[in-house]
N, C-alpha and C. Protein backbone atom coordinates (compact mmCIF):
# COMPACT_ATOMS: atom_id res chain seq x y z
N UNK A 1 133.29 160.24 -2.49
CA UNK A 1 134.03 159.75 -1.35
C UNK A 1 133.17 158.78 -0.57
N UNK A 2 133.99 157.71 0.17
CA UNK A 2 132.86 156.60 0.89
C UNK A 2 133.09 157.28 2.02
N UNK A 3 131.76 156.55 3.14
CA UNK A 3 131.65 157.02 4.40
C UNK A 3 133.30 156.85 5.21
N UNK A 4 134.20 156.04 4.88
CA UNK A 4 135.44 156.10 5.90
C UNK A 4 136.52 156.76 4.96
N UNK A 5 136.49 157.61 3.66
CA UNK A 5 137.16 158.14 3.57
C UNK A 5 137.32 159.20 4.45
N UNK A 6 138.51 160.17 4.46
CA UNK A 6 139.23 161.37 5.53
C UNK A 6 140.72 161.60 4.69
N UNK A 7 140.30 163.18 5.13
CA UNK A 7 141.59 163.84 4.74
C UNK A 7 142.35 164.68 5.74
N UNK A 8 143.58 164.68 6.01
CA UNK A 8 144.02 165.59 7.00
C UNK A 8 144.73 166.84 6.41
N UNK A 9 144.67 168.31 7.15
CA UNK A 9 145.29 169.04 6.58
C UNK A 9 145.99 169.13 7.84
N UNK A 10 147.15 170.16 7.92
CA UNK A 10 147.74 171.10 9.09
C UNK A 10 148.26 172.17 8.61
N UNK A 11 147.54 172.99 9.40
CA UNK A 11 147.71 174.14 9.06
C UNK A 11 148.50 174.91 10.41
N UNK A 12 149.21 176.16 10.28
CA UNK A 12 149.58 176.82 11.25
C UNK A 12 149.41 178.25 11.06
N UNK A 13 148.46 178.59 12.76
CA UNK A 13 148.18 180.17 12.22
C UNK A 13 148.93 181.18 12.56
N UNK A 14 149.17 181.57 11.49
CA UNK A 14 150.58 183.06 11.38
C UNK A 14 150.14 183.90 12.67
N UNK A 15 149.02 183.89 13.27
CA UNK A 15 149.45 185.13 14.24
C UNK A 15 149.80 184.72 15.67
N UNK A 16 149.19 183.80 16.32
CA UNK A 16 149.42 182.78 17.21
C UNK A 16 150.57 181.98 17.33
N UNK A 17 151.10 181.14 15.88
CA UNK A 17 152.18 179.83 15.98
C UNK A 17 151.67 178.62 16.68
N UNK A 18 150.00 178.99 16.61
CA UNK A 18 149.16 177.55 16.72
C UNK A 18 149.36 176.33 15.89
N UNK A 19 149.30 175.08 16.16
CA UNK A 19 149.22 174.18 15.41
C UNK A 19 148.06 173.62 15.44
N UNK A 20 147.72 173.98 13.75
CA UNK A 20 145.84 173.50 13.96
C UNK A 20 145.94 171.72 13.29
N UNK A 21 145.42 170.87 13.40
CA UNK A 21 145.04 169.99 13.04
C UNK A 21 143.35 170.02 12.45
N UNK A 22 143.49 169.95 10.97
CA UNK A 22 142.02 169.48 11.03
C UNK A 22 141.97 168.26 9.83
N UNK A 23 140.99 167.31 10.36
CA UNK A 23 140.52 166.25 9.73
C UNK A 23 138.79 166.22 9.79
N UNK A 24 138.82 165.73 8.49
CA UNK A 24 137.34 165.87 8.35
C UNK A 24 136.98 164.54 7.91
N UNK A 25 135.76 164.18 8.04
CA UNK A 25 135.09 162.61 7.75
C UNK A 25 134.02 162.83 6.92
N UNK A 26 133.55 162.31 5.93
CA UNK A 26 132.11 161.78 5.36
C UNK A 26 131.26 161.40 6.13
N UNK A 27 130.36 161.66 6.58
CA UNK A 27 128.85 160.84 7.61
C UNK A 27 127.97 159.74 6.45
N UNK A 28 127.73 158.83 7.06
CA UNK A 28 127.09 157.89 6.24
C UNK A 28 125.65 159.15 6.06
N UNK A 29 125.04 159.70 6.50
CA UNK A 29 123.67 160.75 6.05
C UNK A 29 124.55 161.39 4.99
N UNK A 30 125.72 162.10 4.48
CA UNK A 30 125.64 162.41 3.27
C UNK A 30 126.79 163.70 3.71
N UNK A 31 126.61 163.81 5.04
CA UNK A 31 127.01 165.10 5.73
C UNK A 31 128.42 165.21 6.02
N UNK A 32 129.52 166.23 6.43
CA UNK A 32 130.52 165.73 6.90
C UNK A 32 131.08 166.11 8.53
N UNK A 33 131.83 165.64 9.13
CA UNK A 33 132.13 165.88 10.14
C UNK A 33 133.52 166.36 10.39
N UNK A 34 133.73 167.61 11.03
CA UNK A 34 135.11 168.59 11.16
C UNK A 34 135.61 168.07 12.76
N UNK A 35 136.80 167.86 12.58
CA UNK A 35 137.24 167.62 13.93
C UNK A 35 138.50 168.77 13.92
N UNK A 36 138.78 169.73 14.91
CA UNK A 36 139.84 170.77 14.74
C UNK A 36 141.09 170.25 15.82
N UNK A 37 142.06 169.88 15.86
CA UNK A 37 142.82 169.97 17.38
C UNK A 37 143.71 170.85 17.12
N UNK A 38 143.75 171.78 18.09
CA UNK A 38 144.83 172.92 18.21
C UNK A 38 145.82 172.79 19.56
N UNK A 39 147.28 172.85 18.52
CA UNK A 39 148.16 172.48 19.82
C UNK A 39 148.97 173.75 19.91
N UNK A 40 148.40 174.17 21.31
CA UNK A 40 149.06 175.55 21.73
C UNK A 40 150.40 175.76 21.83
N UNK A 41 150.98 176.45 22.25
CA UNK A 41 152.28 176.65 22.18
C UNK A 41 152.49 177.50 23.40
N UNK A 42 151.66 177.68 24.32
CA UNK A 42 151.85 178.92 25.17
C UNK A 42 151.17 180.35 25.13
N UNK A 43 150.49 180.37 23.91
CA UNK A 43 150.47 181.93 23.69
C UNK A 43 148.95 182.42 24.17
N UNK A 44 147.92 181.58 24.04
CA UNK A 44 146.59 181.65 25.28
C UNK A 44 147.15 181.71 26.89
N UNK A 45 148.23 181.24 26.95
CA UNK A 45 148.77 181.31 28.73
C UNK A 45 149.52 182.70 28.44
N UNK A 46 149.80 182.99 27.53
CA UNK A 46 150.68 184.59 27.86
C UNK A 46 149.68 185.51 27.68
N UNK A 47 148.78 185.51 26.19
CA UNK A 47 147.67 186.43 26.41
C UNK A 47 146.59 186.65 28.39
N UNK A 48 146.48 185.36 28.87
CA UNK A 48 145.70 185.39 30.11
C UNK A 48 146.44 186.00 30.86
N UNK A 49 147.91 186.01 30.84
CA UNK A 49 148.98 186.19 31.36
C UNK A 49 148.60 187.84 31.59
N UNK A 50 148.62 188.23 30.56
CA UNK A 50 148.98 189.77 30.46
C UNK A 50 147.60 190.03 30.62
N UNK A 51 146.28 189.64 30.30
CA UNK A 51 144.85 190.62 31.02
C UNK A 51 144.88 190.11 32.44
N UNK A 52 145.64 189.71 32.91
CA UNK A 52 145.60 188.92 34.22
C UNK A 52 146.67 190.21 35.07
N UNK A 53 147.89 190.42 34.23
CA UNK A 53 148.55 191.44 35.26
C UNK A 53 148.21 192.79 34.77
N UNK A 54 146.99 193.34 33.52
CA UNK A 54 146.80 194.02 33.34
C UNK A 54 145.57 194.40 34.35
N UNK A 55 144.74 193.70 34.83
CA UNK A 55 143.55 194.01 35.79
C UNK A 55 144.30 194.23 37.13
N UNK A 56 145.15 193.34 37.66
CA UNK A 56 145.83 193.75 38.76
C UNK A 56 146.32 195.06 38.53
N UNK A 57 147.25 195.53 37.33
CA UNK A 57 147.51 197.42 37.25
C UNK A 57 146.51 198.28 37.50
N UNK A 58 145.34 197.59 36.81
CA UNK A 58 143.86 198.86 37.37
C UNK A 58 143.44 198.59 38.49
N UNK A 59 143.59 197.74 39.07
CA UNK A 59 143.32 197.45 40.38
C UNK A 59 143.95 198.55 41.34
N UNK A 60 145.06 197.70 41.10
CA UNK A 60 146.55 198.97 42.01
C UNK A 60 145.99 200.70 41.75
N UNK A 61 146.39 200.90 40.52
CA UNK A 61 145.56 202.30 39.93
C UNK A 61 144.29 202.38 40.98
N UNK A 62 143.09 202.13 41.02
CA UNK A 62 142.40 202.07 41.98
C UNK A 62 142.50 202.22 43.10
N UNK A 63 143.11 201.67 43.48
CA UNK A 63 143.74 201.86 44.87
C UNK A 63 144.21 203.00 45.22
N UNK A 64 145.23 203.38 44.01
CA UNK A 64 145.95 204.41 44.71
C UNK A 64 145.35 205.79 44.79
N UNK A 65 144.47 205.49 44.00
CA UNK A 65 143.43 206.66 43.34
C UNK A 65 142.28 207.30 45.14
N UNK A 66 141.92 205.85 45.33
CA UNK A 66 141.15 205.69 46.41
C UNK A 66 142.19 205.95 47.68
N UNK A 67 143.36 206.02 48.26
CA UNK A 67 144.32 206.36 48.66
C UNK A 67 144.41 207.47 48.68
N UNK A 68 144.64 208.18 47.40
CA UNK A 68 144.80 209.47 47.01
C UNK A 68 143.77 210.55 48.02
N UNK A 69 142.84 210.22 47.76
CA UNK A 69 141.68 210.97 48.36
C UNK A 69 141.88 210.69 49.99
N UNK A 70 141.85 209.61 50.61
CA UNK A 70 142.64 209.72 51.88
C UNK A 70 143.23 210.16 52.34
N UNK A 71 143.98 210.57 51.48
CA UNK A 71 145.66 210.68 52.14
C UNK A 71 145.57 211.76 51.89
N UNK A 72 145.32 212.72 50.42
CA UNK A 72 145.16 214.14 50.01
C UNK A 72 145.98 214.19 48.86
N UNK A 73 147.05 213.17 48.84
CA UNK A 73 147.59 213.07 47.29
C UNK A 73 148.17 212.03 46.53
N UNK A 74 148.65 211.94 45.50
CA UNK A 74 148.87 210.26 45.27
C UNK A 74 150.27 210.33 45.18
N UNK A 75 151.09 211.48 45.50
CA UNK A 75 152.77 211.04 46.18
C UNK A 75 152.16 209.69 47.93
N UNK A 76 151.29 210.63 48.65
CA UNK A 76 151.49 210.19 50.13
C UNK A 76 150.91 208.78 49.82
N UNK A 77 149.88 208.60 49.14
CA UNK A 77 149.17 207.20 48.81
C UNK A 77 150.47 206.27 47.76
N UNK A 78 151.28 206.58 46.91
CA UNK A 78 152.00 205.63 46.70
C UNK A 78 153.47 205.37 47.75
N UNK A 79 153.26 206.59 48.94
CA UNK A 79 153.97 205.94 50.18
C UNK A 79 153.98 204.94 50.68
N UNK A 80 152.51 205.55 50.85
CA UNK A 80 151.33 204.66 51.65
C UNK A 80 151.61 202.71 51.31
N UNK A 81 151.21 202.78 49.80
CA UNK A 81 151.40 201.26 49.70
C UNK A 81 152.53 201.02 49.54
N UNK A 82 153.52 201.83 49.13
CA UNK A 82 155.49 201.21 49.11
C UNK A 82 155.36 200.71 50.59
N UNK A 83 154.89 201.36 51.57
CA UNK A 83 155.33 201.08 52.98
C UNK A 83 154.57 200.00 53.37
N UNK A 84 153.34 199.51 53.04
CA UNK A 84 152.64 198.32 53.66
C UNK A 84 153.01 196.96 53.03
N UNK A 85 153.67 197.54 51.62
CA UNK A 85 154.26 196.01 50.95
C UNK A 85 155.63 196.15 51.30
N UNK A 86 156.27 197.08 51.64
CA UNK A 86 157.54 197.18 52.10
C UNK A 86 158.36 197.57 53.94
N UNK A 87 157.53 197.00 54.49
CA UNK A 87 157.99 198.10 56.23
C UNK A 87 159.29 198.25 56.09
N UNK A 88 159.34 198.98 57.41
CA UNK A 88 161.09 199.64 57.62
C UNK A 88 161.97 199.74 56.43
N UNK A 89 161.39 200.43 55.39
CA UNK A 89 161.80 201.39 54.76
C UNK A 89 162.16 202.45 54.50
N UNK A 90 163.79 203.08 54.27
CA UNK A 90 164.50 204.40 54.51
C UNK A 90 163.54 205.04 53.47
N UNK A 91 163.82 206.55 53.55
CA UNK A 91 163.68 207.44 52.81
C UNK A 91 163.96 206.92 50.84
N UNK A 92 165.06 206.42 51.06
CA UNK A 92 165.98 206.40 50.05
C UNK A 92 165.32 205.08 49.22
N UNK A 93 165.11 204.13 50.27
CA UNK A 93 164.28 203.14 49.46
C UNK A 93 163.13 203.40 48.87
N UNK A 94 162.24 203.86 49.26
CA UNK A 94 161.17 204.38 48.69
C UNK A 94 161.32 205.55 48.04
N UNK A 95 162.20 206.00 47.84
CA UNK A 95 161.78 207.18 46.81
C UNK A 95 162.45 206.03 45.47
N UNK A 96 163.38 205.26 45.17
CA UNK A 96 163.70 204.03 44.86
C UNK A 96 162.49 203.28 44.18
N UNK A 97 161.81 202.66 45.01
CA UNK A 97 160.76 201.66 45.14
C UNK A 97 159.53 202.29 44.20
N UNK A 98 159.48 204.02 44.73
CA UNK A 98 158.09 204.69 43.99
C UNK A 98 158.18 205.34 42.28
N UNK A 99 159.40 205.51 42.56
CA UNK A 99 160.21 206.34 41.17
C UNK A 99 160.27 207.69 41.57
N UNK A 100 159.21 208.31 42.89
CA UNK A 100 159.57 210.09 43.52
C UNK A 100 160.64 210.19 43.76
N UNK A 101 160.71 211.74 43.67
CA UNK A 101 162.42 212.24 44.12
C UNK A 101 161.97 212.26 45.61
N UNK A 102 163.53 211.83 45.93
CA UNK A 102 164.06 211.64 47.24
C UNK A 102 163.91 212.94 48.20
N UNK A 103 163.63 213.92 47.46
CA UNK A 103 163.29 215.00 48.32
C UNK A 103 161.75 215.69 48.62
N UNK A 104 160.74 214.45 47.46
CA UNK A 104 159.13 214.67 47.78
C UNK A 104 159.01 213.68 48.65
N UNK A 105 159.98 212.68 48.76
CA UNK A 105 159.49 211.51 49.44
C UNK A 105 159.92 212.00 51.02
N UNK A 106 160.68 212.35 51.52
CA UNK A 106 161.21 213.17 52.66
C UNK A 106 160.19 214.36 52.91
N UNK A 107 159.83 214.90 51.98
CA UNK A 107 158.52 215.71 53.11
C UNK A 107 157.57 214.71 52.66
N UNK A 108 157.31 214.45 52.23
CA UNK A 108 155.70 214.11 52.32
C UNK A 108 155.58 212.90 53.57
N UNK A 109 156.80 212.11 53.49
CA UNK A 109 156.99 211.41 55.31
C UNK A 109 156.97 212.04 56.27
N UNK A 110 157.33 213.07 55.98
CA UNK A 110 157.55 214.27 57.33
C UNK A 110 155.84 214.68 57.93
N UNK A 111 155.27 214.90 56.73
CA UNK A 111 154.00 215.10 57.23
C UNK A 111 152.92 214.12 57.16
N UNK A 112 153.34 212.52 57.18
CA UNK A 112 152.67 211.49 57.24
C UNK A 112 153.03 211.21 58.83
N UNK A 113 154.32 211.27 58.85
CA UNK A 113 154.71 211.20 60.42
C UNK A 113 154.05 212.03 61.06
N UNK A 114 154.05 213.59 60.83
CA UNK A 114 153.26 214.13 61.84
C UNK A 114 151.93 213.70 62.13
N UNK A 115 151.46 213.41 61.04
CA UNK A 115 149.47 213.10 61.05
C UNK A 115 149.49 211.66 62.04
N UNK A 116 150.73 211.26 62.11
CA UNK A 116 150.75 209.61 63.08
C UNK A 116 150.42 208.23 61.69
N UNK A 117 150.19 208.76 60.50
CA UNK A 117 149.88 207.83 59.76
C UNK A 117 150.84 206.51 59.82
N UNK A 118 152.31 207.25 59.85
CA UNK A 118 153.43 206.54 59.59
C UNK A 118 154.46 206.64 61.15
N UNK A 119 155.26 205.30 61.19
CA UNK A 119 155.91 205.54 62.06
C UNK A 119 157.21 205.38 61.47
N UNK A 120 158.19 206.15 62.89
CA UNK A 120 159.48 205.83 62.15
C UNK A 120 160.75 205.41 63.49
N UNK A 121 161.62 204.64 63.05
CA UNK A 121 162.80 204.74 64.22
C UNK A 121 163.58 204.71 63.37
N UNK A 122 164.90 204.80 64.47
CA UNK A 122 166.29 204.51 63.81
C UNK A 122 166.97 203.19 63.08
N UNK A 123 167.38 202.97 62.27
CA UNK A 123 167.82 201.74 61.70
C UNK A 123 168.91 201.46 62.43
N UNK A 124 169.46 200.16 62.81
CA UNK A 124 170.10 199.39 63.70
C UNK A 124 171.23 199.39 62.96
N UNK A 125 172.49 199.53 62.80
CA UNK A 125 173.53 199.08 62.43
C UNK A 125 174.53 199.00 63.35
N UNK A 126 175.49 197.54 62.79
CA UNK A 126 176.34 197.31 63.58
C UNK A 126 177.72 198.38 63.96
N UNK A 127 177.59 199.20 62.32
CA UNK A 127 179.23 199.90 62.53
C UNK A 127 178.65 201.45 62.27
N UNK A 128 179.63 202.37 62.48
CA UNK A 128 179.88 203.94 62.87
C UNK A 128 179.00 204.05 61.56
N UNK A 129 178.08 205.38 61.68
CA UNK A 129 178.10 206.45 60.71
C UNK A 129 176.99 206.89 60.94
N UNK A 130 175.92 206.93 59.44
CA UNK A 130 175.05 207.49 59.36
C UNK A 130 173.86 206.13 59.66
N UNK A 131 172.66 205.98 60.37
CA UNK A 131 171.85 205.44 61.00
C UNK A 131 170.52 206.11 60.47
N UNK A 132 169.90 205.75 59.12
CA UNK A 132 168.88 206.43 58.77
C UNK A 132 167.34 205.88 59.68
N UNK A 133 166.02 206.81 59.39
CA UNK A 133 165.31 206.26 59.81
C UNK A 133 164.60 205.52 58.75
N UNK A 134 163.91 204.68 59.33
CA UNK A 134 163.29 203.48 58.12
C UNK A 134 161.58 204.02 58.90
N UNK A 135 160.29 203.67 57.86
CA UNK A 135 159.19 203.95 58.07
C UNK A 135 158.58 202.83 57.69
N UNK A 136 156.91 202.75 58.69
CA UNK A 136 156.36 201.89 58.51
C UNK A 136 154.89 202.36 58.78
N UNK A 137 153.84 202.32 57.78
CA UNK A 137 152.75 202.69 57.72
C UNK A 137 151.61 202.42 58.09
N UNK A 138 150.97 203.22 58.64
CA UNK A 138 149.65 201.98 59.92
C UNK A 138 148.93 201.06 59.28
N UNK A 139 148.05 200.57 59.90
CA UNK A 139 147.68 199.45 59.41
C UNK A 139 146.16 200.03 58.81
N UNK A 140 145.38 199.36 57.54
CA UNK A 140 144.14 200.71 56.63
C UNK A 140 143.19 200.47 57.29
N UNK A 141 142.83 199.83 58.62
CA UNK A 141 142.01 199.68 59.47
C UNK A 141 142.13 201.20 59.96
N UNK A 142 143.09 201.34 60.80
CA UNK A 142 143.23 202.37 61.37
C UNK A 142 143.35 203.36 60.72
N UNK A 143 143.34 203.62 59.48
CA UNK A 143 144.03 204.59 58.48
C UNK A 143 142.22 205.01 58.19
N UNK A 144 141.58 204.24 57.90
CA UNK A 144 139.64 204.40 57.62
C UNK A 144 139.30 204.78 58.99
N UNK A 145 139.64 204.47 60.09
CA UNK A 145 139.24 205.08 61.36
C UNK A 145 139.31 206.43 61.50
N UNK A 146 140.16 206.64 60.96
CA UNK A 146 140.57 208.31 61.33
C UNK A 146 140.22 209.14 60.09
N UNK A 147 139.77 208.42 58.75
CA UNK A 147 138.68 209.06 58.23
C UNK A 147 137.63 209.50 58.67
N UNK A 148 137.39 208.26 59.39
CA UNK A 148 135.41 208.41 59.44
C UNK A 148 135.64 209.46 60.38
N UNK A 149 136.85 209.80 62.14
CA UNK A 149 136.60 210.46 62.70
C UNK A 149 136.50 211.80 61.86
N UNK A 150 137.46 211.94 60.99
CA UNK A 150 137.28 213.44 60.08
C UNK A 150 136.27 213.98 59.92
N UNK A 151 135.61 213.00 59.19
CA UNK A 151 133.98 213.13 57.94
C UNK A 151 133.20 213.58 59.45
N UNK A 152 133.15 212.80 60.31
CA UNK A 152 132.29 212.70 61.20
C UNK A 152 132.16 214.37 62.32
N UNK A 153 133.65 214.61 62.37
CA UNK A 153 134.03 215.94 62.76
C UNK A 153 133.77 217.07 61.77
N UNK A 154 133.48 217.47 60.65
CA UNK A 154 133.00 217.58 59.55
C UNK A 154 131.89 218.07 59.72
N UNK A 155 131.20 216.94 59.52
CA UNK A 155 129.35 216.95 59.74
C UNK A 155 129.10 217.27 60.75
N UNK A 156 129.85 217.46 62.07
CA UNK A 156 129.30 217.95 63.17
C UNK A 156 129.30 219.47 62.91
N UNK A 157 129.93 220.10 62.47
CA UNK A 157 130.27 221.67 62.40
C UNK A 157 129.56 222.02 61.50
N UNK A 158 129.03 221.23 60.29
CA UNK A 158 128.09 221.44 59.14
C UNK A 158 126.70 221.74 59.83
N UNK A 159 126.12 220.81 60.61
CA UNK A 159 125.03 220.60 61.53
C UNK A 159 125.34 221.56 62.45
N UNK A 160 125.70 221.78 63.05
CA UNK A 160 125.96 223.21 64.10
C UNK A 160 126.67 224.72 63.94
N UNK A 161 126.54 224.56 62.70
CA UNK A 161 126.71 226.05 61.64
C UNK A 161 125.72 226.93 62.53
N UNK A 162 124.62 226.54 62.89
CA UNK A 162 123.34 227.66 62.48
C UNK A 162 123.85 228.40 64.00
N UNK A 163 124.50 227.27 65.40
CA UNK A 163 124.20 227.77 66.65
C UNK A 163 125.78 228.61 66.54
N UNK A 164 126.86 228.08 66.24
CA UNK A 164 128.37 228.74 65.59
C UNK A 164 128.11 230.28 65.42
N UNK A 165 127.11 230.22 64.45
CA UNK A 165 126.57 231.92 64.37
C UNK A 165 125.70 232.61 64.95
N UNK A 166 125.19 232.06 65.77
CA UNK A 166 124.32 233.14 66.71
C UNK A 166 123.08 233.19 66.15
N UNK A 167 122.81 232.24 65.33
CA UNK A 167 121.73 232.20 64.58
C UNK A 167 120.37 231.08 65.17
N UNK A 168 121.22 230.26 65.60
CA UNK A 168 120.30 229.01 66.31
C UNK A 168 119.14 229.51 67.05
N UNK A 169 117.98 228.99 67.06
CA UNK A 169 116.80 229.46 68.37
C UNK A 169 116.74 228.13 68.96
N UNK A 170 117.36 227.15 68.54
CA UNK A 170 117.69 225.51 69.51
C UNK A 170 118.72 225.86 69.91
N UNK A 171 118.93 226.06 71.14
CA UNK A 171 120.28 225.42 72.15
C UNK A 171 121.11 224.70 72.24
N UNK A 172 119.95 223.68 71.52
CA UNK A 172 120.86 222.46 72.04
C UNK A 172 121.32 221.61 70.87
N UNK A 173 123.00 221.56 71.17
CA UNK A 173 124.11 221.08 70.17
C UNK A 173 124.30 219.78 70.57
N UNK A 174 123.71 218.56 69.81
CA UNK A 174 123.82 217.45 69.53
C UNK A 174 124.99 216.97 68.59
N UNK A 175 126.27 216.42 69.17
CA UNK A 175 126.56 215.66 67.92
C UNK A 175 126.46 214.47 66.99
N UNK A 176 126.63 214.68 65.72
CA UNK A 176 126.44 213.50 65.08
C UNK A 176 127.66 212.33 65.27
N UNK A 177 127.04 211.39 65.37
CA UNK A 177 127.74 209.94 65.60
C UNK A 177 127.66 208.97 64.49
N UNK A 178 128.82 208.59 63.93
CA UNK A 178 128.92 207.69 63.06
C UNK A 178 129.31 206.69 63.53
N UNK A 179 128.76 205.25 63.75
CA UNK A 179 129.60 203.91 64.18
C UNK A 179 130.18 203.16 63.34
N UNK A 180 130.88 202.66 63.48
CA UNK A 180 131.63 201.47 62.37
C UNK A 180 132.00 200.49 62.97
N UNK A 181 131.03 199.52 62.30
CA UNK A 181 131.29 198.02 63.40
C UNK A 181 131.77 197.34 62.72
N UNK A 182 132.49 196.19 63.20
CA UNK A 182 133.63 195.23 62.28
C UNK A 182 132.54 193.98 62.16
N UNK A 183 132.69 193.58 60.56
CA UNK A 183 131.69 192.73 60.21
C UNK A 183 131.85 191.49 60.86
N UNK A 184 133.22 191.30 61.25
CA UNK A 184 133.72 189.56 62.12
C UNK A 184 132.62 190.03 63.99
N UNK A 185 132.42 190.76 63.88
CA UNK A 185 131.78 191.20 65.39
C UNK A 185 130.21 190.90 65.64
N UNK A 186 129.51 190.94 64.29
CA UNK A 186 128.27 190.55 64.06
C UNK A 186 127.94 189.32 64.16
N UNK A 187 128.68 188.31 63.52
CA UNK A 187 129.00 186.62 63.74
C UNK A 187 128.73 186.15 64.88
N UNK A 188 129.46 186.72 65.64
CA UNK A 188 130.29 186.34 66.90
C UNK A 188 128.91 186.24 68.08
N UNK A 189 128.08 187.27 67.89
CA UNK A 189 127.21 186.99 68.44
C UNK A 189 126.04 185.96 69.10
C-alpha cells in the first residue's frame, strides 16, 4: 500500500447502536494511523442519565436514613421530607406522596405535631363540608437545634449521675454547654 492509500470500514456496536467509523492511513515511516469517530445516538446521555439519578436515590436514601435517627423512624423522616418538598399537605396527600398507609401517616403527624416538629391548620375551602388539616414541617435548622438541645440535655444527666445519687463529694452541678454557631456569622465579623 502507498503512503495515501486508506480504507474505511463502519461498523456498528450491537450493544450500544453506536456508529463507529474507522479509517486507517499508511504513515510514510512504515507505520499506520487509526482514526475512530463514533456517532452516538444518545445512549452515553442515558447511561449518565441513570448513574446521575441513581446517586441522587442514595443520596435521598441517606438522608432519610440520617432523618431516621432524628426523628426516631423512617415513617416520621419520609414525612419529614414529603412535607419540606411538599407544604400544606393533608394527611391523605402524603400518605399518597410516601406510599404509607393513611393511618401510619395520621399518627405519626399526630406525634410530630405534638413534638412542634410539624405544624398544622385548617385548609381553606370555599364550599360546605369536610375542611382537612394540611401540614407543614419546620425548617432542618430548627429541626438540628432541638437535637443538639436533646444530646446536650443528655450529657448533662450523664455528667451529674454521680450527684443524682447521693454519691457526689462535689456539690457543685455544672452544666454542660454545647454552642452552635452559624458559619455565615463568622464572616460577618
Amino acid at each position: 500500500m502507498s503512503p495515501d492509500d486508506t480504507t474505511d470500514d463502519e461498523q456498528t456496536d450491537a450493544t450500544d447502536g453506536e456508529a463507529v467509523d474507522v479509517e486507517t492511513e499508511d504513515t510514510e515511516d512504515g507505520g499506520e494511523a487509526v482514526e475512530v469517530t463514533v456517532e452516538d445516538d444518545g445512549s452515553v446521555r442515558d447511561r449518565l442519565e441513570e448513574e446521575a439519578d441513581r446517586a441522587v436515590e442514595e443520596f435521598d436514601d441517606r438522608l432519610v436514613d440520617l432523618l431516621a435517627w432524628v426523628l426516631d423512624t423512617e415513617t416520621r423522616a419520609r414525612i419529614y421530607v414529603h412535607l419540606r418538598q411538599h407544604p400544606h399537605s393533608t394527611s391523605e396527600e402524603i400518605a399518597e406522596g410516601t406510599g404509607l398507609y393513611p393511618s401510619t401517616v395520621r399518627e405519626a403527624l399526630a406525634e410530630l405535631h405534638e413534638e412542634e416538629k410539624v405544624t398544622r391548620r385548617k385548609r381553606e375551602s370555599g364550599g360546605a363540608g369536610n375542611n382537612p388539616y394540611e401540614y407543614s414541617a419546620m425548617a432542618p435548622s430548627d429541626l438540628v437545634s432541638d437535637v443538639v438541645d436533646d444530646v446536650q440535655e443528655q450529657l448533662n444527666t450523664v455528667f451529674n449521675l454521680d450527684s443524682h445519687l447521693g454519691e457526689s463529694e462535689d456539690e457543685t452541678e455544672e452544666p454542660v454547654t454545647i454552642s452552635v454557631e452559624d458559619a455565615s456569622e463568622d464572616g460577618e465579623e
